[in-house]
PDB file of N, CA and C in Angstrom:
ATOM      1  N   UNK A   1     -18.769  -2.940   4.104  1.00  0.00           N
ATOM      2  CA  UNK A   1     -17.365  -3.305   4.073  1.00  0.00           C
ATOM      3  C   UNK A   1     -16.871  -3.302   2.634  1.00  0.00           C
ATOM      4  N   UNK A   2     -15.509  -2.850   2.374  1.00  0.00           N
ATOM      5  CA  UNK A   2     -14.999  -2.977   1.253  1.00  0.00           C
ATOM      6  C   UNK A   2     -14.243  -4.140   1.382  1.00  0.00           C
ATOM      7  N   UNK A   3     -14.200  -4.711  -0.056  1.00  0.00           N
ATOM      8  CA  UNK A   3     -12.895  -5.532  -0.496  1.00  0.00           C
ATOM      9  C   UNK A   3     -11.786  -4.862  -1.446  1.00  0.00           C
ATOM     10  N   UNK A   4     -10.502  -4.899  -0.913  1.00  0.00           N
ATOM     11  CA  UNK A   4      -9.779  -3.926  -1.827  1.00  0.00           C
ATOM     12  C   UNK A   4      -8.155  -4.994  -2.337  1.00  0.00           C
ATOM     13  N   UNK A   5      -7.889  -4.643  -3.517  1.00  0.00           N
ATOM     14  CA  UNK A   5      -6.874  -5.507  -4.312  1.00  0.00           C
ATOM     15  C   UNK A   5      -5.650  -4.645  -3.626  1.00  0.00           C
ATOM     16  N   UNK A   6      -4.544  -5.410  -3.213  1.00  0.00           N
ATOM     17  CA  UNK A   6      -3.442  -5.038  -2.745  1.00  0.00           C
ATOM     18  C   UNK A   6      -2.075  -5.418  -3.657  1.00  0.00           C
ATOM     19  N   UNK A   7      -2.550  -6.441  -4.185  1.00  0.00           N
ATOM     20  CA  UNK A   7      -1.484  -7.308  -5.539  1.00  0.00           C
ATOM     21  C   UNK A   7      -2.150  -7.738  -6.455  1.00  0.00           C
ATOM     22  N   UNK A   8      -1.596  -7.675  -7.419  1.00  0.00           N
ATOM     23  CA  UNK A   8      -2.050  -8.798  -8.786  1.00  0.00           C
ATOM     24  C   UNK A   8      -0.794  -8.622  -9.475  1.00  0.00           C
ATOM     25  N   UNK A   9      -0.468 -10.247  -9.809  1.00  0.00           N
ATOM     26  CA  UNK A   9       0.469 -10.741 -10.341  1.00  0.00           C
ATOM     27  C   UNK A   9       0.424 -11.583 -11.761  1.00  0.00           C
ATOM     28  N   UNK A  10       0.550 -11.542 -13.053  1.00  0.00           N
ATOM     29  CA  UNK A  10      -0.017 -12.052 -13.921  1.00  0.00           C
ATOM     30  C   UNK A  10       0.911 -12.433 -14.910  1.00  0.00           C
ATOM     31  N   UNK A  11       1.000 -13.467 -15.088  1.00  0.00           N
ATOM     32  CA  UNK A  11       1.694 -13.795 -16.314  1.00  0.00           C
ATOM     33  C   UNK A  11       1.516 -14.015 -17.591  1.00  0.00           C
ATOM     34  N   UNK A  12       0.713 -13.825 -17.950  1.00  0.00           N
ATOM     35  CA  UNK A  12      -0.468 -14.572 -19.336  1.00  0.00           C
ATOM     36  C   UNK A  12      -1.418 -15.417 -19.254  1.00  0.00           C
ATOM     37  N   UNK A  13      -1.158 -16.570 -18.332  1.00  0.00           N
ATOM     38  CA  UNK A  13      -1.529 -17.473 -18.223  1.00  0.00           C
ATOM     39  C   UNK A  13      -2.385 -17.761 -16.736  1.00  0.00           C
ATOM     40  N   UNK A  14      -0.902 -17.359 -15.767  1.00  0.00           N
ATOM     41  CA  UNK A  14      -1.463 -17.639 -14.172  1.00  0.00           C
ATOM     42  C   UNK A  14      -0.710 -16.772 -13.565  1.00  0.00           C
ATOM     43  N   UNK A  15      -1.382 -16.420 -12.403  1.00  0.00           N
ATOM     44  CA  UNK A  15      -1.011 -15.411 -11.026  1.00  0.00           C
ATOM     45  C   UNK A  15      -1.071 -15.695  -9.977  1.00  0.00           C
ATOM     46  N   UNK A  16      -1.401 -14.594  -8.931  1.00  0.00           N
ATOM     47  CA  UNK A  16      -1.411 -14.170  -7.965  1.00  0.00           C
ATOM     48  C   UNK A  16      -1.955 -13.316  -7.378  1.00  0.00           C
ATOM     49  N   UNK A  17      -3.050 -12.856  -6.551  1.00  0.00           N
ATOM     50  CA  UNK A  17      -3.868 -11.525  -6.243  1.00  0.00           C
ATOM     51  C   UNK A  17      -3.565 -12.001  -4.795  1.00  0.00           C
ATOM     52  N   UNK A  18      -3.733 -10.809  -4.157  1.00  0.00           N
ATOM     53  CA  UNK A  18      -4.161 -10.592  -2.814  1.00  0.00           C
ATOM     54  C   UNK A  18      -5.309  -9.590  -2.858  1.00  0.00           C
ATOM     55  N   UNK A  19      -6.054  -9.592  -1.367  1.00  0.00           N
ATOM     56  CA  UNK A  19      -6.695  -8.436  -1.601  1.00  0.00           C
ATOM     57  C   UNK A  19      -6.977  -8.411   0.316  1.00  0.00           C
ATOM     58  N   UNK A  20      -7.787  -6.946   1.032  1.00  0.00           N
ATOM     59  CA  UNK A  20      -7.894  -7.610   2.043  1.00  0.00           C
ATOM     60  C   UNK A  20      -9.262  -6.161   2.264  1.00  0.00           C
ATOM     61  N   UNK A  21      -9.824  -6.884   3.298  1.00  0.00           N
ATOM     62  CA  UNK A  21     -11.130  -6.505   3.862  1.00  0.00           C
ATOM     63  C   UNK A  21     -10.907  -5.405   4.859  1.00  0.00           C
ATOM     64  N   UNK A  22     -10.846  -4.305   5.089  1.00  0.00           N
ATOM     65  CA  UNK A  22     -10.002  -3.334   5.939  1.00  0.00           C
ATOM     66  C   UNK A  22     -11.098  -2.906   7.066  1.00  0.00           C
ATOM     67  N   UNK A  23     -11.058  -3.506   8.491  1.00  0.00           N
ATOM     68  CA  UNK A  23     -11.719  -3.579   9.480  1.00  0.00           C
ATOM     69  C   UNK A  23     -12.035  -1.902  10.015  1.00  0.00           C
ATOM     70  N   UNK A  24     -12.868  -1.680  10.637  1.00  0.00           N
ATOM     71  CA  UNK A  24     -13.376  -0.152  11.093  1.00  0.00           C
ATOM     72  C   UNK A  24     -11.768   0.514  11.878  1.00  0.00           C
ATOM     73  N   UNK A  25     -11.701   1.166  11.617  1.00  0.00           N
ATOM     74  CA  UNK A  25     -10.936   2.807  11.936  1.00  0.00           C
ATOM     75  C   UNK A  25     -11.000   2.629  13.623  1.00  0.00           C
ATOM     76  N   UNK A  26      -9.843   2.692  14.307  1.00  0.00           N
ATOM     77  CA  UNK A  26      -9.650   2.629  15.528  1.00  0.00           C
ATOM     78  C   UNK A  26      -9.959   3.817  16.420  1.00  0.00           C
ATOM     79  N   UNK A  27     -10.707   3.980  17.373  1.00  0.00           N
ATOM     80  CA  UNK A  27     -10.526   5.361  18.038  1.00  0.00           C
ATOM     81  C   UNK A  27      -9.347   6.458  17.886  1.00  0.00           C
ATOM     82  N   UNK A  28      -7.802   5.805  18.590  1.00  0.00           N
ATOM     83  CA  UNK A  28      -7.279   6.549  18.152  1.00  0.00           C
ATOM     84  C   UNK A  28      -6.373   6.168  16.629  1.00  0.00           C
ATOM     85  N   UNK A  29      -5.494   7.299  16.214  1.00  0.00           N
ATOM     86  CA  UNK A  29      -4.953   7.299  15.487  1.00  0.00           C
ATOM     87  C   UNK A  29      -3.204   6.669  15.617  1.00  0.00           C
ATOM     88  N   UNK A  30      -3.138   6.150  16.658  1.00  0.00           N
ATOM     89  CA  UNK A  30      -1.563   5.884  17.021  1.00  0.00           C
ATOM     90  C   UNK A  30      -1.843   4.466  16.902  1.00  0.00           C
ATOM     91  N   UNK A  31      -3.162   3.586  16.579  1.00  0.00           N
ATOM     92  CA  UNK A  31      -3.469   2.615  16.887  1.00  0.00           C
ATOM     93  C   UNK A  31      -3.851   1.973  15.098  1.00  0.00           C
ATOM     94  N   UNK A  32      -3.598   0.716  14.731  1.00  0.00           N
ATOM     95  CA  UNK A  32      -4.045   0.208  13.291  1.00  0.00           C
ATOM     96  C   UNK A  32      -5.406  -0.174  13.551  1.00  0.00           C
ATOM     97  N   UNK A  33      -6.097  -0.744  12.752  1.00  0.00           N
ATOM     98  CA  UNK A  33      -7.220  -1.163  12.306  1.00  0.00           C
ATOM     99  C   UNK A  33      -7.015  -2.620  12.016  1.00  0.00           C
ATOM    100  N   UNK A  34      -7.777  -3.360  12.263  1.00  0.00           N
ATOM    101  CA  UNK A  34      -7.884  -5.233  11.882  1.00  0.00           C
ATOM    102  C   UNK A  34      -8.163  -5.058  10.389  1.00  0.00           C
ATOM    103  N   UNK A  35      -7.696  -6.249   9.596  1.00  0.00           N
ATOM    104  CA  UNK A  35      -7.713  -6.712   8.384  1.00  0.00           C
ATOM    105  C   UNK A  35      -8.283  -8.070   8.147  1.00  0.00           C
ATOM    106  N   UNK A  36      -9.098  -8.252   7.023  1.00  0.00           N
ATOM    107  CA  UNK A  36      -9.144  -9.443   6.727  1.00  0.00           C
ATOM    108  C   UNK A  36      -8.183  -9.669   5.577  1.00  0.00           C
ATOM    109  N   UNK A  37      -7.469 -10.411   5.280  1.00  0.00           N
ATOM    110  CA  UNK A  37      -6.484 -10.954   4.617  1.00  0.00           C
ATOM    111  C   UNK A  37      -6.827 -12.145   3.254  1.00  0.00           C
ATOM    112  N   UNK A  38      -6.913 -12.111   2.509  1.00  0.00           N
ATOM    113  CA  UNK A  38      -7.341 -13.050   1.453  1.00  0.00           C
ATOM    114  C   UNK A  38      -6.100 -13.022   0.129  1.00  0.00           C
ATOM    115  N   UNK A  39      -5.731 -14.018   0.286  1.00  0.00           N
ATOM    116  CA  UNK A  39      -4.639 -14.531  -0.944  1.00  0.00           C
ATOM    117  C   UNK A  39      -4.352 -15.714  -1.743  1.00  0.00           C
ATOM    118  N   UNK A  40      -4.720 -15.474  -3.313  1.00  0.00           N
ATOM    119  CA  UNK A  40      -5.269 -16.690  -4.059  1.00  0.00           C
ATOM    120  C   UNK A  40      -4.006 -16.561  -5.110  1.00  0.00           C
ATOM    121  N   UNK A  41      -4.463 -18.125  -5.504  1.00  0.00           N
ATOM    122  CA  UNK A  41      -3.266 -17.915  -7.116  1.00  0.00           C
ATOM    123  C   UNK A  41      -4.649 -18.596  -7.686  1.00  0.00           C
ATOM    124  N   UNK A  42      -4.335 -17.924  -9.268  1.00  0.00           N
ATOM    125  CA  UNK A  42      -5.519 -18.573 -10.209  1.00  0.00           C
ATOM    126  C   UNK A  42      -4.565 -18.864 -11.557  1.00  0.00           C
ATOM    127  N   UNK A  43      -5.507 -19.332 -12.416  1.00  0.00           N
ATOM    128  CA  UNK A  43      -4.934 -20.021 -13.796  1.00  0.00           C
ATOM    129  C   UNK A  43      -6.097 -19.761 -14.474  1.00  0.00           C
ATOM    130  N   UNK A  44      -5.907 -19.211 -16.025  1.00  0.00           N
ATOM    131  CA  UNK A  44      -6.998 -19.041 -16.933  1.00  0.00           C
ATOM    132  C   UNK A  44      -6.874 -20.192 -17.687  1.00  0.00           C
ATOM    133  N   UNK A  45      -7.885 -20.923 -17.934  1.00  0.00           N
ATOM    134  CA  UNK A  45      -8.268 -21.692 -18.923  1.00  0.00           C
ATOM    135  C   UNK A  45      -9.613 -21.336 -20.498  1.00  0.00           C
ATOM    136  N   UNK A  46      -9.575 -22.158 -20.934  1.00  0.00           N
ATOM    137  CA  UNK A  46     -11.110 -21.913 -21.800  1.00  0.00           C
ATOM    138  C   UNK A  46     -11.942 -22.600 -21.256  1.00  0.00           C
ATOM    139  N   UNK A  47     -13.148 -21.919 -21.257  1.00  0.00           N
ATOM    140  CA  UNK A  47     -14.386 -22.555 -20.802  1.00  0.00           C
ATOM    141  C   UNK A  47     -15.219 -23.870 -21.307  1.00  0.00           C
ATOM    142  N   UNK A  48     -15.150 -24.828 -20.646  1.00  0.00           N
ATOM    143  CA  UNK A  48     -15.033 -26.513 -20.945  1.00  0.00           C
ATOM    144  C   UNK A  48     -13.739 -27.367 -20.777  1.00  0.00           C
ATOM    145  N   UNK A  49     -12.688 -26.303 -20.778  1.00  0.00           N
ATOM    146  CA  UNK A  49     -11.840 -27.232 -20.726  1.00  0.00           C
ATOM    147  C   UNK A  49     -11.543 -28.357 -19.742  1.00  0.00           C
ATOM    148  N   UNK A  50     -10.760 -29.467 -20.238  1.00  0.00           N
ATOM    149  CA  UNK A  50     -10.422 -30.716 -18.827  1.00  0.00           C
ATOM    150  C   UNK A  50      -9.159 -30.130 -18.000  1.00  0.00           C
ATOM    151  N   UNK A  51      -9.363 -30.423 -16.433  1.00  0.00           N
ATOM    152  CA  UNK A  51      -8.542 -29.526 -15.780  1.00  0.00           C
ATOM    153  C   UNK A  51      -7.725 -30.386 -15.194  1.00  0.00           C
ATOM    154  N   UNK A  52      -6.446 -30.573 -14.134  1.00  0.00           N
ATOM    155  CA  UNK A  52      -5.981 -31.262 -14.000  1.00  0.00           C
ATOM    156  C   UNK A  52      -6.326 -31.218 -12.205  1.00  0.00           C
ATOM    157  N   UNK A  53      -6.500 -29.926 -11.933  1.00  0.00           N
ATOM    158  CA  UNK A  53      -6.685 -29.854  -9.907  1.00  0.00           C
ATOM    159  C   UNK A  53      -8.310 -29.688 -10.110  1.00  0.00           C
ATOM    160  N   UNK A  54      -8.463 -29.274  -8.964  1.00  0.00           N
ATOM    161  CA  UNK A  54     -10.196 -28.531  -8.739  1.00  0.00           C
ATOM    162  C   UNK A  54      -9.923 -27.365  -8.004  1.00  0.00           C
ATOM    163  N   UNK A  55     -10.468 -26.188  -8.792  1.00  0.00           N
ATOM    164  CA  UNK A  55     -10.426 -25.320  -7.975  1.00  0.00           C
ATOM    165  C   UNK A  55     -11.127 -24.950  -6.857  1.00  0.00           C
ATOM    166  N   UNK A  56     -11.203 -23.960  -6.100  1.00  0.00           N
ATOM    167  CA  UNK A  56     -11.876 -23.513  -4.910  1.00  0.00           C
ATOM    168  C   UNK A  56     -13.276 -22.346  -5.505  1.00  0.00           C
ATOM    169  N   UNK A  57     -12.601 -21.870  -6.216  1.00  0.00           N
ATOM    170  CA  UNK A  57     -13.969 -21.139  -6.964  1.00  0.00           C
ATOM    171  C   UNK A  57     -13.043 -20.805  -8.605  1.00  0.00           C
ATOM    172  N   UNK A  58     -13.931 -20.212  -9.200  1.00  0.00           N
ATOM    173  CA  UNK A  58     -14.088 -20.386 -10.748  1.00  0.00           C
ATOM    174  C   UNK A  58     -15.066 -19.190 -11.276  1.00  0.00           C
ATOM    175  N   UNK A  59     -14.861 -18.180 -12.234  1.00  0.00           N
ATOM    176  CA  UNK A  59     -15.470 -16.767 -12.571  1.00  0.00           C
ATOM    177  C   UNK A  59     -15.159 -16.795 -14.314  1.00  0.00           C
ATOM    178  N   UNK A  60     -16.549 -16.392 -14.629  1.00  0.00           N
ATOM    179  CA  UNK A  60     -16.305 -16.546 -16.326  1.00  0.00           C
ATOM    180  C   UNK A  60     -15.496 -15.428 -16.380  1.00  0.00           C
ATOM    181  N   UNK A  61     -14.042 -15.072 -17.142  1.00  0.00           N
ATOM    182  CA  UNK A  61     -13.999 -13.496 -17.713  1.00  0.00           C
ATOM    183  C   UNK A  61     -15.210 -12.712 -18.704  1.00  0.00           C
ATOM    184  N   UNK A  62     -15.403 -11.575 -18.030  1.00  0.00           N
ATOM    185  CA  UNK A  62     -16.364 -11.013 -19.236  1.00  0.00           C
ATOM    186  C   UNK A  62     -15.905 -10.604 -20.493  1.00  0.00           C
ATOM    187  N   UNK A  63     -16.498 -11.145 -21.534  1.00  0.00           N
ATOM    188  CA  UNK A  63     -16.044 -11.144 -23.014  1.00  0.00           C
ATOM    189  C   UNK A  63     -15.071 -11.702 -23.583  1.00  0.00           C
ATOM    190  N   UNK A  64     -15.136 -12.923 -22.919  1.00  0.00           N
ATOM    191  CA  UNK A  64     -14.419 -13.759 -23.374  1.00  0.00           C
ATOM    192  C   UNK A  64     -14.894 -14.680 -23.015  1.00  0.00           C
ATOM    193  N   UNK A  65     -14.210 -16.180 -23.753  1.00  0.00           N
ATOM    194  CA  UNK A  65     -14.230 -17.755 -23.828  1.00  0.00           C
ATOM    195  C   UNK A  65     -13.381 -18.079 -22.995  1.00  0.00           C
ATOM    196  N   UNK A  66     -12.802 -17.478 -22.057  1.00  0.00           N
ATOM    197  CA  UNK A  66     -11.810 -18.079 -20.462  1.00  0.00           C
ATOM    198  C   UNK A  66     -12.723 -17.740 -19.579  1.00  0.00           C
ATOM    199  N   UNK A  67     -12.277 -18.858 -18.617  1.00  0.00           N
ATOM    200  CA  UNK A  67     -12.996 -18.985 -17.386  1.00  0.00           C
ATOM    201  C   UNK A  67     -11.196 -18.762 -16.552  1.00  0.00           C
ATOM    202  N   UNK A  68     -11.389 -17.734 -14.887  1.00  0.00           N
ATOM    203  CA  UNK A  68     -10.127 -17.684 -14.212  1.00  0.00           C
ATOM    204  C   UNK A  68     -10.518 -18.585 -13.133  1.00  0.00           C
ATOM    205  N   UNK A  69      -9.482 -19.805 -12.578  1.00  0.00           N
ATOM    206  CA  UNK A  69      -9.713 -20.514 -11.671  1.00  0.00           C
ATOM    207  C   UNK A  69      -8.878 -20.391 -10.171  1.00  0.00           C
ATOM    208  N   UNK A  70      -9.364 -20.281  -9.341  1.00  0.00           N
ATOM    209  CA  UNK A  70      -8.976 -19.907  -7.955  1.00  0.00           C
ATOM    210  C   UNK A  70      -8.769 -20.646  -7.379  1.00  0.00           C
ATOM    211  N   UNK A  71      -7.424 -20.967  -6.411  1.00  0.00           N
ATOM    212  CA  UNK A  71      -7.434 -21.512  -4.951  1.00  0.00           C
ATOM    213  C   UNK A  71      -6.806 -20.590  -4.270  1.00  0.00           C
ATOM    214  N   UNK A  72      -7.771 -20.466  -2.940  1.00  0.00           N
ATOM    215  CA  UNK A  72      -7.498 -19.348  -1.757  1.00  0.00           C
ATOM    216  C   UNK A  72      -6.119 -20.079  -0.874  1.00  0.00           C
ATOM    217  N   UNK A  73      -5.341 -19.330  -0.992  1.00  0.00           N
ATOM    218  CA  UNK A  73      -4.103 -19.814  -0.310  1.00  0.00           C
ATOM    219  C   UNK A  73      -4.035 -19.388   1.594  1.00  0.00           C
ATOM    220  N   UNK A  74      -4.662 -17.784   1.215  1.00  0.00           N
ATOM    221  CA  UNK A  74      -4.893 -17.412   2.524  1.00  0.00           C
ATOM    222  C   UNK A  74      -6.156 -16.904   2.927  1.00  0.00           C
ATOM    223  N   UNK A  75      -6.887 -16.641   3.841  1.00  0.00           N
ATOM    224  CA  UNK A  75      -7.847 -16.132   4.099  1.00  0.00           C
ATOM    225  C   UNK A  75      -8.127 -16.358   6.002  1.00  0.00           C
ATOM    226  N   UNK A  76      -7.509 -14.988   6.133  1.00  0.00           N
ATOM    227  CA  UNK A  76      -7.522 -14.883   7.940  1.00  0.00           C
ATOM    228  C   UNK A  76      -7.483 -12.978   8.314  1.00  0.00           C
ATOM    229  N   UNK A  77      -8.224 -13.358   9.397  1.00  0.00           N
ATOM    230  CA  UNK A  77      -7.665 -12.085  10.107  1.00  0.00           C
ATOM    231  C   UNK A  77      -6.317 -11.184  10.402  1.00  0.00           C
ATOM    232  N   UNK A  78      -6.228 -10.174  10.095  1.00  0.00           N
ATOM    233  CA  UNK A  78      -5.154 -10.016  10.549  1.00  0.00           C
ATOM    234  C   UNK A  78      -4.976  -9.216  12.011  1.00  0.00           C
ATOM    235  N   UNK A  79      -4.893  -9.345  12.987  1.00  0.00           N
ATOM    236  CA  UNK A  79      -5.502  -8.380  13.896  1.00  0.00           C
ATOM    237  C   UNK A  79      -4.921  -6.538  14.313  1.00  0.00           C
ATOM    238  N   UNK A  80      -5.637  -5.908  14.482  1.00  0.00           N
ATOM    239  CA  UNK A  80      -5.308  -4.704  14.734  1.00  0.00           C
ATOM    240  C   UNK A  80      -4.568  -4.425  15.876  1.00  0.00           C
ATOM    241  N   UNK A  81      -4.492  -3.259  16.510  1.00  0.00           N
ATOM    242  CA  UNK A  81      -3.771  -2.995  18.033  1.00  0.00           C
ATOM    243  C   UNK A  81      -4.722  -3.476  19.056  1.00  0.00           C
ATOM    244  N   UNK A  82      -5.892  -2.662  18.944  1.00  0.00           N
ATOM    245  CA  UNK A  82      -7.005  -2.974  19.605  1.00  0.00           C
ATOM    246  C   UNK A  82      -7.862  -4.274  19.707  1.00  0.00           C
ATOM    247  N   UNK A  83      -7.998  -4.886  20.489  1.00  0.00           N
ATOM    248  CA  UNK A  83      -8.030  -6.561  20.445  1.00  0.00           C
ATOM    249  C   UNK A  83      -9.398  -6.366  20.485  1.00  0.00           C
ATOM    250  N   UNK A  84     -10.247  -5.911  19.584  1.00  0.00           N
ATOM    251  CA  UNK A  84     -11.640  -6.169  19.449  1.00  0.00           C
ATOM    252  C   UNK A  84     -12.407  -7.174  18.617  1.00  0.00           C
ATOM    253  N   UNK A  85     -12.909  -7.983  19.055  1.00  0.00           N
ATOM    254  CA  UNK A  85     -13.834  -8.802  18.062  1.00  0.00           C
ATOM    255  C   UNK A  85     -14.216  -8.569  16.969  1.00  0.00           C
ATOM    256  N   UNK A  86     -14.168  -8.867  15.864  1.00  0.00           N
ATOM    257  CA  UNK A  86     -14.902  -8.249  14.550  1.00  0.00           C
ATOM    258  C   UNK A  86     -15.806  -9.369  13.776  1.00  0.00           C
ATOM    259  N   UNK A  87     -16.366  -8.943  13.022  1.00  0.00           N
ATOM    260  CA  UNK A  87     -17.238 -10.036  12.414  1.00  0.00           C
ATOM    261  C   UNK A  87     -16.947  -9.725  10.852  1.00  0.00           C
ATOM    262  N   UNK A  88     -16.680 -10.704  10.299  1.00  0.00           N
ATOM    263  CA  UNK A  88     -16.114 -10.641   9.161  1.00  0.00           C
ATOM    264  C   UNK A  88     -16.996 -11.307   7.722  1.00  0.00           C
ATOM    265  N   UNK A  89     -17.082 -10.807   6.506  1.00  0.00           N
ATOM    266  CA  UNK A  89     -18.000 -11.346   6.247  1.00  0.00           C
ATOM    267  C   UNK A  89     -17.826 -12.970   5.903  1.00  0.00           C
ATOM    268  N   UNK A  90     -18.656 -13.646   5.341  1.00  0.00           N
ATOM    269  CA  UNK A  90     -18.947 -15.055   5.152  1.00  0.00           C
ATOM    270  C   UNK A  90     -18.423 -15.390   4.204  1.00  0.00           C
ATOM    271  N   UNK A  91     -17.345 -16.696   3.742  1.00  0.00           N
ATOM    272  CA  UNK A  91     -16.383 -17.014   2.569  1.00  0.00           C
ATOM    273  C   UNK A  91     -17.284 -16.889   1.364  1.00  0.00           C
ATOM    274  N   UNK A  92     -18.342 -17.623   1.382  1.00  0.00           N
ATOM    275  CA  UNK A  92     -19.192 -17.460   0.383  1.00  0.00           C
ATOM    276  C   UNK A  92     -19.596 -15.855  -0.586  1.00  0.00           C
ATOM    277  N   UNK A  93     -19.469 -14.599   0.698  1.00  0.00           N
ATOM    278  CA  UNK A  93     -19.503 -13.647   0.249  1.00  0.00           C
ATOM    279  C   UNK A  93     -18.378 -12.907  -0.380  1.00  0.00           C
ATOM    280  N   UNK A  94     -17.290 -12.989   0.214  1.00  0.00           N
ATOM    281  CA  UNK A  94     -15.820 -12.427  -0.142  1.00  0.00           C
ATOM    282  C   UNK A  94     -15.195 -13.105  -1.125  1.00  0.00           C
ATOM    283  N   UNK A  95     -15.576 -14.357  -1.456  1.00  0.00           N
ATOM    284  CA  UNK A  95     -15.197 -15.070  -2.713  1.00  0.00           C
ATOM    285  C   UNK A  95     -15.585 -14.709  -4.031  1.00  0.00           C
ATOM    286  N   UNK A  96     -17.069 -14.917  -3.404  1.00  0.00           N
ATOM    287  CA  UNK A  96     -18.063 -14.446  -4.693  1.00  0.00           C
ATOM    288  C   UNK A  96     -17.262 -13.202  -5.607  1.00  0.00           C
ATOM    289  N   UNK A  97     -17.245 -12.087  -4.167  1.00  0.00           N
ATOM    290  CA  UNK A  97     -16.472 -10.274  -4.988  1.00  0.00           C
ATOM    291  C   UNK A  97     -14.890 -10.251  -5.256  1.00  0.00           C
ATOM    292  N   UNK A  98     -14.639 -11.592  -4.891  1.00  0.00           N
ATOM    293  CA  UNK A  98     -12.996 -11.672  -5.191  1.00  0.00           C
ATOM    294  C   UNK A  98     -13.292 -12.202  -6.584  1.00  0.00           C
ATOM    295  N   UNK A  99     -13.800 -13.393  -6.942  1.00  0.00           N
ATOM    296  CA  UNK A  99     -13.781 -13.849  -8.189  1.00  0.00           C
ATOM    297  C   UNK A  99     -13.949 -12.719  -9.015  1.00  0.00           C
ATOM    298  N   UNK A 100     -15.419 -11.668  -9.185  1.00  0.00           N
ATOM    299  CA  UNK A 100     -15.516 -10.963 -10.044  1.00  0.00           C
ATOM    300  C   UNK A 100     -14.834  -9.831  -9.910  1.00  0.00           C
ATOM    301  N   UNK A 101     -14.658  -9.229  -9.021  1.00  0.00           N
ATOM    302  CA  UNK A 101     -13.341  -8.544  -8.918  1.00  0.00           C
ATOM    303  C   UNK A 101     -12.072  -8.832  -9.999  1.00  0.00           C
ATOM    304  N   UNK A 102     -11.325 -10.279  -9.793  1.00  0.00           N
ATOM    305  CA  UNK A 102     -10.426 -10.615 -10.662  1.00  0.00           C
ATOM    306  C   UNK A 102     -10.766 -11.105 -12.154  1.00  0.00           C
ATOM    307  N   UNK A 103     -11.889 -11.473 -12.203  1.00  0.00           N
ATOM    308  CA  UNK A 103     -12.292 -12.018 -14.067  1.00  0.00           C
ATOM    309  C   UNK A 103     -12.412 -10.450 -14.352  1.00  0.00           C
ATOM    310  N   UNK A 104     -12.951  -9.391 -13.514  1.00  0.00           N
ATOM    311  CA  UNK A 104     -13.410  -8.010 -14.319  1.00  0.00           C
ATOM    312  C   UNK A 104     -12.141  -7.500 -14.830  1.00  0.00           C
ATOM    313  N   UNK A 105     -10.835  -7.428 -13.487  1.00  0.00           N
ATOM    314  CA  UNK A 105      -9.765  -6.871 -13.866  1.00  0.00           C
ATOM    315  C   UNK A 105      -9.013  -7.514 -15.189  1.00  0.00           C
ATOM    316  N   UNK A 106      -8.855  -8.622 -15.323  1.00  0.00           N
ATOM    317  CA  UNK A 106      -8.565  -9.955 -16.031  1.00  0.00           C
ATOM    318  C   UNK A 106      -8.807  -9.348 -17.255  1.00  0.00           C
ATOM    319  N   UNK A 107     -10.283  -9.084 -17.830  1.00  0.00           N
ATOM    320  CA  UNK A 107     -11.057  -8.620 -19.015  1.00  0.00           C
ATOM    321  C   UNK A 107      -9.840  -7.348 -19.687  1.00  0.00           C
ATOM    322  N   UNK A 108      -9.455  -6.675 -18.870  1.00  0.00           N
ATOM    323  CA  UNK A 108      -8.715  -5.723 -19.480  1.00  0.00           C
ATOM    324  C   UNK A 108      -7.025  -5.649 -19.461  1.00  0.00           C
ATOM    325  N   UNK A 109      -6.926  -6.995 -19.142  1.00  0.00           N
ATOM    326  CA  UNK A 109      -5.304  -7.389 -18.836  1.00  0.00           C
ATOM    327  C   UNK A 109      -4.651  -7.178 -20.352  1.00  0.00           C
ATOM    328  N   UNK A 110      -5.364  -7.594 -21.376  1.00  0.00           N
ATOM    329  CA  UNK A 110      -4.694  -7.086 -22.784  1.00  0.00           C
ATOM    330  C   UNK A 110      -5.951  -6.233 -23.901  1.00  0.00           C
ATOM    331  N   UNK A 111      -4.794  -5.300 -24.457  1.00  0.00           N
ATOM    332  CA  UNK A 111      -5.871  -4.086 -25.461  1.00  0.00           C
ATOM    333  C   UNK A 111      -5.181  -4.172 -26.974  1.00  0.00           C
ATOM    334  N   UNK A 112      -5.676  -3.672 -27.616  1.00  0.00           N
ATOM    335  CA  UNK A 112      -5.328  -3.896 -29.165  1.00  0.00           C
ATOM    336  C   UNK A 112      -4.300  -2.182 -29.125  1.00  0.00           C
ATOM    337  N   UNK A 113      -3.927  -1.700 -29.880  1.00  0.00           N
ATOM    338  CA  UNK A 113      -3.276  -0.400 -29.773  1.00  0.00           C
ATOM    339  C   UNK A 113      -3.630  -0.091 -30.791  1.00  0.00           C
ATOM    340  N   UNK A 114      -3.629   0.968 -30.920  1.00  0.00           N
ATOM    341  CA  UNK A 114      -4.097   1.995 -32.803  1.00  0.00           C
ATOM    342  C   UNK A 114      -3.098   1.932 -33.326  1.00  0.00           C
ATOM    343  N   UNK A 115      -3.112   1.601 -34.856  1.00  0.00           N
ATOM    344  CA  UNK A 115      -1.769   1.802 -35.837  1.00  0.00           C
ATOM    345  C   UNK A 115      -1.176   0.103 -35.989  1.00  0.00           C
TER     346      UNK A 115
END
């Protein structure tokens, strides 16, 4: 299964990502496919810092002294045409590749320019 980014929203500071889990390909083609749905807002801090909430999960950025902090706002099925059961993976797993997913993207949110 893939996890794939559908939004990211960023201000300097704090955002918004979505992303969603895109369920198997329907027999036919007149028909959608089920989704898993996952939608967080995070806030970068520095690493140690005192926080004021608790997040839901937490990802060092690579190469850097910020840590990005997560709460999952959404995380559901979305269902397809075809009313088939799906098995979706485990929060523990989709979190895990959401966090680094977003600290990786995060890492390259600002670049120096030549000149």
């Amino acid at each position: 299964m893939k996890l794939q980014f559908r939004h990211l929203g960023f201000n300097g500071r704090s955002g918004a990502a979505s992303a969603v889990i895109p369920g198997p390909k329907p027999v036919s083609n007149l028909d959608w496919p089920a989704e898993f749905s996952i939608q967080a807002g995070f806030f970068i801090a520095p690493k140690g810092a005192a926080l004021n909430i608790t997040p839901d999960f937490s990802a060092s950025i690579p190469n850097s002294q910020n840590m990005v902090h997560m709460n999952f706002i959404w995380e559901q099925e979305v269902p397809g045409s075809e009313r088939v059961k799906h098995v979706w993976p485990a929060s523990g797993e989709y979190r895990i590749a959401f966090a680094e997913m977003l600290a990786g993207t995060l890492e390259f949110a600002e670049t120096e320019l030549p000149g």
